[in-house]
Protein backbone atom coordinates (compact mmCIF):
# COMPACT_ATOMS: atom_id res chain seq x y z
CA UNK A 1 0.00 0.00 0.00
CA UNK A 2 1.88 3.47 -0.83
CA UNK A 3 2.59 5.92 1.92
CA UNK A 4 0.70 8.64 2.17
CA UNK A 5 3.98 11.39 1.80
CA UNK A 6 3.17 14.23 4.73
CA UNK A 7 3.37 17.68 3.00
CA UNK A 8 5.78 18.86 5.67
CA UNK A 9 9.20 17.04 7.30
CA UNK A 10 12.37 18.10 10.03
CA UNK A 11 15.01 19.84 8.44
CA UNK A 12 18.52 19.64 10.44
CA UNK A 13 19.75 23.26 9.25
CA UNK A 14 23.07 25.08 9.56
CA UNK A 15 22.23 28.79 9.70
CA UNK A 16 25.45 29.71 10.86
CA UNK A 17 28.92 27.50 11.49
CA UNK A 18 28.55 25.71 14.42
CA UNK A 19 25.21 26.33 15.20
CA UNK A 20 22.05 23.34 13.59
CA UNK A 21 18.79 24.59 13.65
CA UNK A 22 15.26 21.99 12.99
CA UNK A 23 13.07 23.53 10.73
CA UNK A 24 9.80 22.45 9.12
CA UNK A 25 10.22 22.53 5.30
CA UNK A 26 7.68 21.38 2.34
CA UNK A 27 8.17 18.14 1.30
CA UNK A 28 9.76 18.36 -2.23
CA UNK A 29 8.09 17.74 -5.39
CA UNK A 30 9.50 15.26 -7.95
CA UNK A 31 9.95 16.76 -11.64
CA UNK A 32 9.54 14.29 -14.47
CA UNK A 33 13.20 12.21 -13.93
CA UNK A 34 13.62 13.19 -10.82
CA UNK A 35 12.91 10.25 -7.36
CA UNK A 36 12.03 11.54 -3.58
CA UNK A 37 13.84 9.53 -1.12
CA UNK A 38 12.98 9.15 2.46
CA UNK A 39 16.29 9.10 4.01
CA UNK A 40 16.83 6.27 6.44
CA UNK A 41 20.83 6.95 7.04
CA UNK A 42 22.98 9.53 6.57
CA UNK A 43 26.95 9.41 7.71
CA UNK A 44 29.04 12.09 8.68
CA UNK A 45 31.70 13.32 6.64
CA UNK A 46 35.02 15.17 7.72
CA UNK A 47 33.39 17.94 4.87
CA UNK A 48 30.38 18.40 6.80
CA UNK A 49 32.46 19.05 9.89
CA UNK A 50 34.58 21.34 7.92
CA UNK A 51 31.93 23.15 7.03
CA UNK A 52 30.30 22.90 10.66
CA UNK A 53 33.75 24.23 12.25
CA UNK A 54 35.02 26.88 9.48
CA UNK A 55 31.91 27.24 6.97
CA UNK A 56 33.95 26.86 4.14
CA UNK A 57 36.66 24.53 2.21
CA UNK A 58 38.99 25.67 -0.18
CA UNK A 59 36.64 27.78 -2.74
CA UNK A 60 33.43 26.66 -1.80
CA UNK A 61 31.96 28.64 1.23
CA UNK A 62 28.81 28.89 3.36
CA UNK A 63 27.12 32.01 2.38
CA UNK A 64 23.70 31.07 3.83
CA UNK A 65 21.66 28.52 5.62
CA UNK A 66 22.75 25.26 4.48
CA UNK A 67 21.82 21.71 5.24
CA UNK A 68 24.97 19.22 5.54
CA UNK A 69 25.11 15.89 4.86
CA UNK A 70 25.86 13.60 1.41
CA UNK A 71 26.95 9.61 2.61
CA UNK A 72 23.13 8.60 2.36
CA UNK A 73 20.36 6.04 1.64
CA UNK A 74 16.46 5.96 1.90
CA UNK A 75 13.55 4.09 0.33
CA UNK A 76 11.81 5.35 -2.69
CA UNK A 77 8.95 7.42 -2.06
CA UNK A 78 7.78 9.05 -5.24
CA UNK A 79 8.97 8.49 -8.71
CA UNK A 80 8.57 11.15 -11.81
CA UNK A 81 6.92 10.33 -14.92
CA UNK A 82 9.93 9.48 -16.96
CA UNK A 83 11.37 7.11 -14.15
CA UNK A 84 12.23 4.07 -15.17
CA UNK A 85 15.30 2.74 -13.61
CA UNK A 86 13.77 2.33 -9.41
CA UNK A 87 9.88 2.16 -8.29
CA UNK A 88 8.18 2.98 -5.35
CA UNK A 89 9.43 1.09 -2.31
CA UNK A 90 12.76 0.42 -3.43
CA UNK A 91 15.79 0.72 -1.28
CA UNK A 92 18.53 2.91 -2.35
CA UNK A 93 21.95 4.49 -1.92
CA UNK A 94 22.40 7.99 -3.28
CA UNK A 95 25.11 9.29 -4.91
CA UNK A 96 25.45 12.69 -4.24
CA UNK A 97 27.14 15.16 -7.56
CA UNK A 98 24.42 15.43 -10.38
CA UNK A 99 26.46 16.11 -13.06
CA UNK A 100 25.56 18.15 -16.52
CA UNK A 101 26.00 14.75 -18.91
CA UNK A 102 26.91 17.21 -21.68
CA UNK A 103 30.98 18.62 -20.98
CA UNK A 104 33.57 17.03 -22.39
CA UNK A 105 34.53 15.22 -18.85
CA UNK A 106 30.68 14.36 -18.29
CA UNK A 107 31.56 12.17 -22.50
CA UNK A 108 34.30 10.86 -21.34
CA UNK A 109 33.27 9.49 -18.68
CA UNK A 110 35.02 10.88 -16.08
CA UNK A 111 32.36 12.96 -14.69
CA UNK A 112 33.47 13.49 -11.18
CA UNK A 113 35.19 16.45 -13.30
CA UNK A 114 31.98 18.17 -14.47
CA UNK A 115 32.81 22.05 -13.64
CA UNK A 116 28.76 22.23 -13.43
CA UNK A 117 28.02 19.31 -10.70
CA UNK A 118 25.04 20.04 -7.86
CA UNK A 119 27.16 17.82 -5.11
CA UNK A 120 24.72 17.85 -1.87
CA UNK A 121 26.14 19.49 1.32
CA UNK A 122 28.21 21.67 -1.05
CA UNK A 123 27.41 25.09 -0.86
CA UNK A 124 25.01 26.33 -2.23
CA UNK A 125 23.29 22.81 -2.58
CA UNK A 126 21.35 21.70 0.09
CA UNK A 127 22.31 18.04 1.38
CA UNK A 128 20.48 14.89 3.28
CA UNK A 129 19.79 15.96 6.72
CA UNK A 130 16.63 15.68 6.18
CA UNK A 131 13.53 13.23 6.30
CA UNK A 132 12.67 13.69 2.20
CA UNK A 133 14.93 14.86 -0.35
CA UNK A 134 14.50 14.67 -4.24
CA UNK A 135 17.22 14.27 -6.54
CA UNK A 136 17.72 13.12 -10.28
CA UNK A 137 16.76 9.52 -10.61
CA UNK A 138 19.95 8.22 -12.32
CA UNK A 139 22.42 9.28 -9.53
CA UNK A 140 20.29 6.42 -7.05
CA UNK A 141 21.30 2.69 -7.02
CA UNK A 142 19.26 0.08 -5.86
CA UNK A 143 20.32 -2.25 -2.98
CA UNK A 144 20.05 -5.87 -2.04
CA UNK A 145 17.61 -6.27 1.02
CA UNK A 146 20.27 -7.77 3.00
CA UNK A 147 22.37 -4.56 2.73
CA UNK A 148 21.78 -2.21 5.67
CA UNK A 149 20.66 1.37 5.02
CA UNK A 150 23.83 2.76 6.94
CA UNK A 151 26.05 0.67 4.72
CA UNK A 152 24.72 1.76 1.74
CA UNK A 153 25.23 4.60 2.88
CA UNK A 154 29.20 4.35 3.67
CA UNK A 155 28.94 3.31 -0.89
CA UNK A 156 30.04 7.15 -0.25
CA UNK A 157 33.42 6.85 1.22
CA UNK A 158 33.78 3.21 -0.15
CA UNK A 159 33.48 4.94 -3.76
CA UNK A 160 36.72 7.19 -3.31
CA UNK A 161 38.89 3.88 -2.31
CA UNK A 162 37.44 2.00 -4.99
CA UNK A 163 38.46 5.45 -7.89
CA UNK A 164 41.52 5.12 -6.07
CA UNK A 165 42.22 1.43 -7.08
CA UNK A 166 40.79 2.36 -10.50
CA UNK A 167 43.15 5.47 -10.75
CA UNK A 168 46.16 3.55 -9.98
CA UNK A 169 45.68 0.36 -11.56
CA UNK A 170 45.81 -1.47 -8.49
CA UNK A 171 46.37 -5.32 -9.23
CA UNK A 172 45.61 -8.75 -7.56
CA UNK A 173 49.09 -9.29 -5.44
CA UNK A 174 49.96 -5.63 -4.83
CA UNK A 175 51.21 -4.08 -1.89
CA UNK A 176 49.77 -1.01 -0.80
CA UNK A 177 50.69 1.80 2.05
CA UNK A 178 47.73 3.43 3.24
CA UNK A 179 48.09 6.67 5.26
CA UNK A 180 45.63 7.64 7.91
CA UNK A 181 42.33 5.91 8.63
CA UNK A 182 39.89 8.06 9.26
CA UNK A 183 36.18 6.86 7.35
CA UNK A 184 37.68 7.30 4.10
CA UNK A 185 41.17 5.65 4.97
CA UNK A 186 39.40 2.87 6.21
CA UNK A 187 36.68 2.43 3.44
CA UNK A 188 40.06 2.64 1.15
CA UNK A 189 41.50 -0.50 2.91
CA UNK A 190 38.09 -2.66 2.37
CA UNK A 191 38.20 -1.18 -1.45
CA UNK A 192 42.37 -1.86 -1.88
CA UNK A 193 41.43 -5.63 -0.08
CA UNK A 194 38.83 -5.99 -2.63
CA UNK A 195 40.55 -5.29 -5.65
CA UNK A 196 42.71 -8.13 -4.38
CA UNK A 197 46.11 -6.32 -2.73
CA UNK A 198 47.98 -9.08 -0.73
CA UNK A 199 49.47 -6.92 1.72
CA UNK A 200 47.79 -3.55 3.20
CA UNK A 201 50.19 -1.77 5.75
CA UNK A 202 48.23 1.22 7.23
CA UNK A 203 49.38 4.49 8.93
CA UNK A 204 47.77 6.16 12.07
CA UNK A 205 48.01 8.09 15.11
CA UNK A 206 44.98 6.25 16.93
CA UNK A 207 44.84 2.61 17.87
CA UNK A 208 40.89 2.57 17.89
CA UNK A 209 41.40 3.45 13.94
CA UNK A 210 44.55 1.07 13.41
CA UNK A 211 42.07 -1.61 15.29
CA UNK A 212 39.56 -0.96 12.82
CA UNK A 213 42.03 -1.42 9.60
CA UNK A 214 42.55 -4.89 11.01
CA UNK A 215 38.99 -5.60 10.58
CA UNK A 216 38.64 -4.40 7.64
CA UNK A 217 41.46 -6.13 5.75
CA UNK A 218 44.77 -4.78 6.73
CA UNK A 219 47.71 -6.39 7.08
CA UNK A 220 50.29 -4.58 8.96
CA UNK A 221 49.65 -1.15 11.15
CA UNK A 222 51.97 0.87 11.99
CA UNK A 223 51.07 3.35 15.02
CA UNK A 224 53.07 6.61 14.02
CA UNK A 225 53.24 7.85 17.38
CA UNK A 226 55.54 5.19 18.02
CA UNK A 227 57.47 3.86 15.26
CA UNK A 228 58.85 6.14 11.52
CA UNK A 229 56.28 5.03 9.08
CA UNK A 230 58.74 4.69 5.95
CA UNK A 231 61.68 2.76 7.82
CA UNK A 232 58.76 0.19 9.15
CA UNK A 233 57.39 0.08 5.57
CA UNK A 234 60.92 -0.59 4.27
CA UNK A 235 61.68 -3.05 6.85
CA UNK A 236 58.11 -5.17 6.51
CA UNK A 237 59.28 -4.97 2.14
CA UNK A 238 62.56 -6.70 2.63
CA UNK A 239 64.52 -2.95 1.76
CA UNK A 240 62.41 -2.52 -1.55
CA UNK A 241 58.88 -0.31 -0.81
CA UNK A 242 55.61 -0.96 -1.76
CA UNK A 243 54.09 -1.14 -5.36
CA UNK A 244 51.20 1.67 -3.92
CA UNK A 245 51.00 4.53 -1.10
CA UNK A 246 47.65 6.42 -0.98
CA UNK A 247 47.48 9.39 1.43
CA UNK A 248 43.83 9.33 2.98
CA UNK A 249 44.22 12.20 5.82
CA UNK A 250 45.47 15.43 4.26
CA UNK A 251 48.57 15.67 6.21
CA UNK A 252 51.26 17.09 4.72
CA UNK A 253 53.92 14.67 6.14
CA UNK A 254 51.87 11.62 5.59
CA UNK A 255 51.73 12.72 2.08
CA UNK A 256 55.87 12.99 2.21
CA UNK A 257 55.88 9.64 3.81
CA UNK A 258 53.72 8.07 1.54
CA UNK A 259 55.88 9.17 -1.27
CA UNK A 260 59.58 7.31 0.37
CA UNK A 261 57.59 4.23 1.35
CA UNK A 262 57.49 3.68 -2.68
CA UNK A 263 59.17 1.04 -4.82
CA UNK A 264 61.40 2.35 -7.53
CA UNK A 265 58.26 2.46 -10.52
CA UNK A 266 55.85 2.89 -7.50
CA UNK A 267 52.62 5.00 -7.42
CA UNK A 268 51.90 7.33 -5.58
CA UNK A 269 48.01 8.30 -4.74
CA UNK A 270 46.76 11.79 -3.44
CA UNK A 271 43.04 10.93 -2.06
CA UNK A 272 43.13 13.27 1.04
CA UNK A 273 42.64 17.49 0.85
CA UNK A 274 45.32 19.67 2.57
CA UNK A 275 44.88 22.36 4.56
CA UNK A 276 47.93 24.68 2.60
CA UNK A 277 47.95 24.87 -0.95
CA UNK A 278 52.08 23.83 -1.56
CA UNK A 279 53.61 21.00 -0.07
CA UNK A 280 57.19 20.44 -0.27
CA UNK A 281 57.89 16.76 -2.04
CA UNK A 282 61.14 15.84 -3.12
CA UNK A 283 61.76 16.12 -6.93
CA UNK A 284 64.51 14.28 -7.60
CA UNK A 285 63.83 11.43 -5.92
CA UNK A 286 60.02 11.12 -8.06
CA UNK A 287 61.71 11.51 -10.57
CA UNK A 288 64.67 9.47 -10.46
CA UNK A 289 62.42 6.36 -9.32
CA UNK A 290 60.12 7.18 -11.86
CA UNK A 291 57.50 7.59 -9.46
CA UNK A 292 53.98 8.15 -11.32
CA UNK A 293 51.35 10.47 -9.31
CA UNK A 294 47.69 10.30 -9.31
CA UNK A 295 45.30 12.85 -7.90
CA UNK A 296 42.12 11.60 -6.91
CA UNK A 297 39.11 14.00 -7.01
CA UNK A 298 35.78 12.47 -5.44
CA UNK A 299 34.92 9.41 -7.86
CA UNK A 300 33.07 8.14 -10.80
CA UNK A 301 31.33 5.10 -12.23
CA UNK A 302 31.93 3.33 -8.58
CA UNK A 303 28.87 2.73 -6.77
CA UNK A 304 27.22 -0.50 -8.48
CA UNK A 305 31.09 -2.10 -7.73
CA UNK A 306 30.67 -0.50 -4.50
CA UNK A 307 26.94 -1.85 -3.71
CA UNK A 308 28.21 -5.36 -4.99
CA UNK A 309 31.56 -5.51 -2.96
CA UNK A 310 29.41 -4.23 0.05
CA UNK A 311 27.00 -6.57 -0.45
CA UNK A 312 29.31 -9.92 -0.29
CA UNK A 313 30.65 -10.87 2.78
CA UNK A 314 34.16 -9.92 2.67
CA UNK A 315 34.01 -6.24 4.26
CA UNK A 316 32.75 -5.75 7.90
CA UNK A 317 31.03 -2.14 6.96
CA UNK A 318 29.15 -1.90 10.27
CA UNK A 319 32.14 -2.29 12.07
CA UNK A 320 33.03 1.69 11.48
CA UNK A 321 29.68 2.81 12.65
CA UNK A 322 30.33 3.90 16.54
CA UNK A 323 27.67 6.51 17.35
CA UNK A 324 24.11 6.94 15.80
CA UNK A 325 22.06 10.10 16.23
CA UNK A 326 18.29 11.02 15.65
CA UNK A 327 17.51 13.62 13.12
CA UNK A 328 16.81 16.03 16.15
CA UNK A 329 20.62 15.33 17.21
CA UNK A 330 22.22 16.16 13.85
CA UNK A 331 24.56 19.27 16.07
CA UNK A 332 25.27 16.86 18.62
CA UNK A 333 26.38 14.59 16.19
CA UNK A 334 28.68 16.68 14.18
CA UNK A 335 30.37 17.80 17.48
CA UNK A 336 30.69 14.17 18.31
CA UNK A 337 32.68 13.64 15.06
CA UNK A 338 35.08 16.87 16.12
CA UNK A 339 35.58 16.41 19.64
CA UNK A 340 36.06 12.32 20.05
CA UNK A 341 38.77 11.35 17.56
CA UNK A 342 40.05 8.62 19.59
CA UNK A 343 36.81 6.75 19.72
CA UNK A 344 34.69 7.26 17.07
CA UNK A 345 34.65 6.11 13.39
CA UNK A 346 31.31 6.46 11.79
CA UNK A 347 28.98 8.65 13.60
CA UNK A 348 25.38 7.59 11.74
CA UNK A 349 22.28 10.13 11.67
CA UNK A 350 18.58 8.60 11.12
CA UNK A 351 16.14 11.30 9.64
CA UNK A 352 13.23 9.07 9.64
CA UNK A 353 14.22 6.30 12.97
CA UNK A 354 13.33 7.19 16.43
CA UNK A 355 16.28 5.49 18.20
């Protein structure tokens, strides 16, 4: 029987950083290829508490109320005209950037590059902290009922891991450094596991996040506070480096790390966002190993890989989520994510679950 949609729901708004306001806002209405989602799970990004804590990132800044919020899934509650691809009912994850389908990176398929994408919880687009949202019916993906709403929603971070093995060409039998394990450092050990690396040596300053790795399909962690990352690295590789080192955390010596834990031929992968613009990296020594360097900006063409590698029973998703919030908790739930590094992981918010 279909669910009669209310024409109001809770908003979780940011009118000002560090301050979330619930508001009452009209449901939205559905254009012709367009879905409306009733959000079940949202995750909290280290954007969204960028944006909590300083209101902007790089070029893109908080000018007015916002709502934050993009690692999401929901249940299909209305379907356009032209919608073909989900029904009514159906349980989704979302992927957030609508792009234009027209530019030349849109054609060639690497769309993550559109200069025109809406990307929710990127000013000035409104994101999922809320109980309905509507977006384009092409960017949602359809999930096994066995798959939990929260990890459909971590498809998100999982997707970035998974461009990152695409990016770099990651093979069956590779080694792989992985620097800092926040959400997306973690999701990238489940994704570099899945695309079959044999040995995953991760990087950290917390052992609750170095615990986690384990879990999730690493190897070797190395604790930084306590041992030099590279001369562990070189040690566990018999003198030689490993074939991949992706920096995860934005950390400017991580990233220099990453780069002399490499092989001679090795590759080096920049996932994570810096605070300063420059970074000092050494040259010569890229150059004279013939190192090869891959940015990696958000992700495309990931999330039915991400959906099916989710779905299997090789990667303990759940495991990341530590703290789960109601709708009405969304503040509370951002300043968990700032102020309790050292024990949480995930921290979950449920727009439409009274927990």
């Amino acid at each position: 029987m279909k669910e009669q949609l209310p024409a109001m729901m809770k908003a979780a708004v940011m009118t000002k950083p560090g301050t979330i306001v619930m508001e009452e806002r009209p449901v939205p209405q559905v254009g012709a290829n367009e879905v409306l989602i009733k959000v079940m799970a949202v995750g909290v990004c280290g954007s969204d508490v960028h944006y909590f804590e300083n209101g902007r990132i790089g070029r893109y800044v908080v000018e007015k109320p916002i709502i934050l919020g993009h690692e999401c899934a929901g249940i299909i509650a209305a379907v356009g005209a032209s919608v073909t691809n989900v029904s009514l009912g159906d349980r989704v994850a979302i992927e957030p950037g609508v792009t234009c389908g027209h530019c030349q990176a849109c054609k060639e398929g690497r769309y993550n590059l559109c200069p025109d994408v809406q990307f929710l919880a990127t000013p000035p687009v409104d994101g999922a902290f809320v109980q309905y949202m509507k977006i384009r019916a092409d960017m949602v993906f359809a999930i096994p009922d066995h798959l939990s709403f929260e990890a459909a929603a971590l498809v998100e971070p999982f997707s970035v891991g998974i461009h990152a093995a695409k990016r770099c060409s990651l093979q069956p039998g590779s080694t792989v450094a992985i620097m800092g394990m926040g959400p997306v450092g973690l999701m990238a050990v489940a994704a570099a596991k899945s695309f079959g690396a044999s040995r995953i040596i991760v990087t950290d300053l917390e052992q609750v996040r170095l615990d986690a790795a384990k879990r999730l399909g690493a190897t070797d962690v190395i604790n930084v506070k306590e041992e030099d990352a590279v001369q562990r690295i070189k040690e566990m590789t018999d003198g030689l480096g490993v074939d991949a080192a992706w920096e995860t955390a934005g950390n400017a010596r991580a990233l220099q790390s990453a780069l002399y834990s490499l092989r001679r031929g090795g590759k080096l992968v920049i996932v994570g966002l810096p605070a300063q613009d420059e970074i000092p990296l050494n040259v010569p020594f890229m150059a004279d190993n013939e190192i090869d360097i891959y940015g990696v900006f958000r992700y495309a063409n990931t999330y039915p890989t991400g959906i099916k590698f989710l779905a299997g029973d090789g990667i303990d998703a759940m495991a990341l989520i530590t703290d789960r919030y109601p709708l009405e908790q969304t503040q509370d739930a951002l300043e968990r994510a700032i102020h309790n590094k050292s024990g949480s992981l995930k921290v979950m918010v449920y727009p439409n679950e009274v927990l």
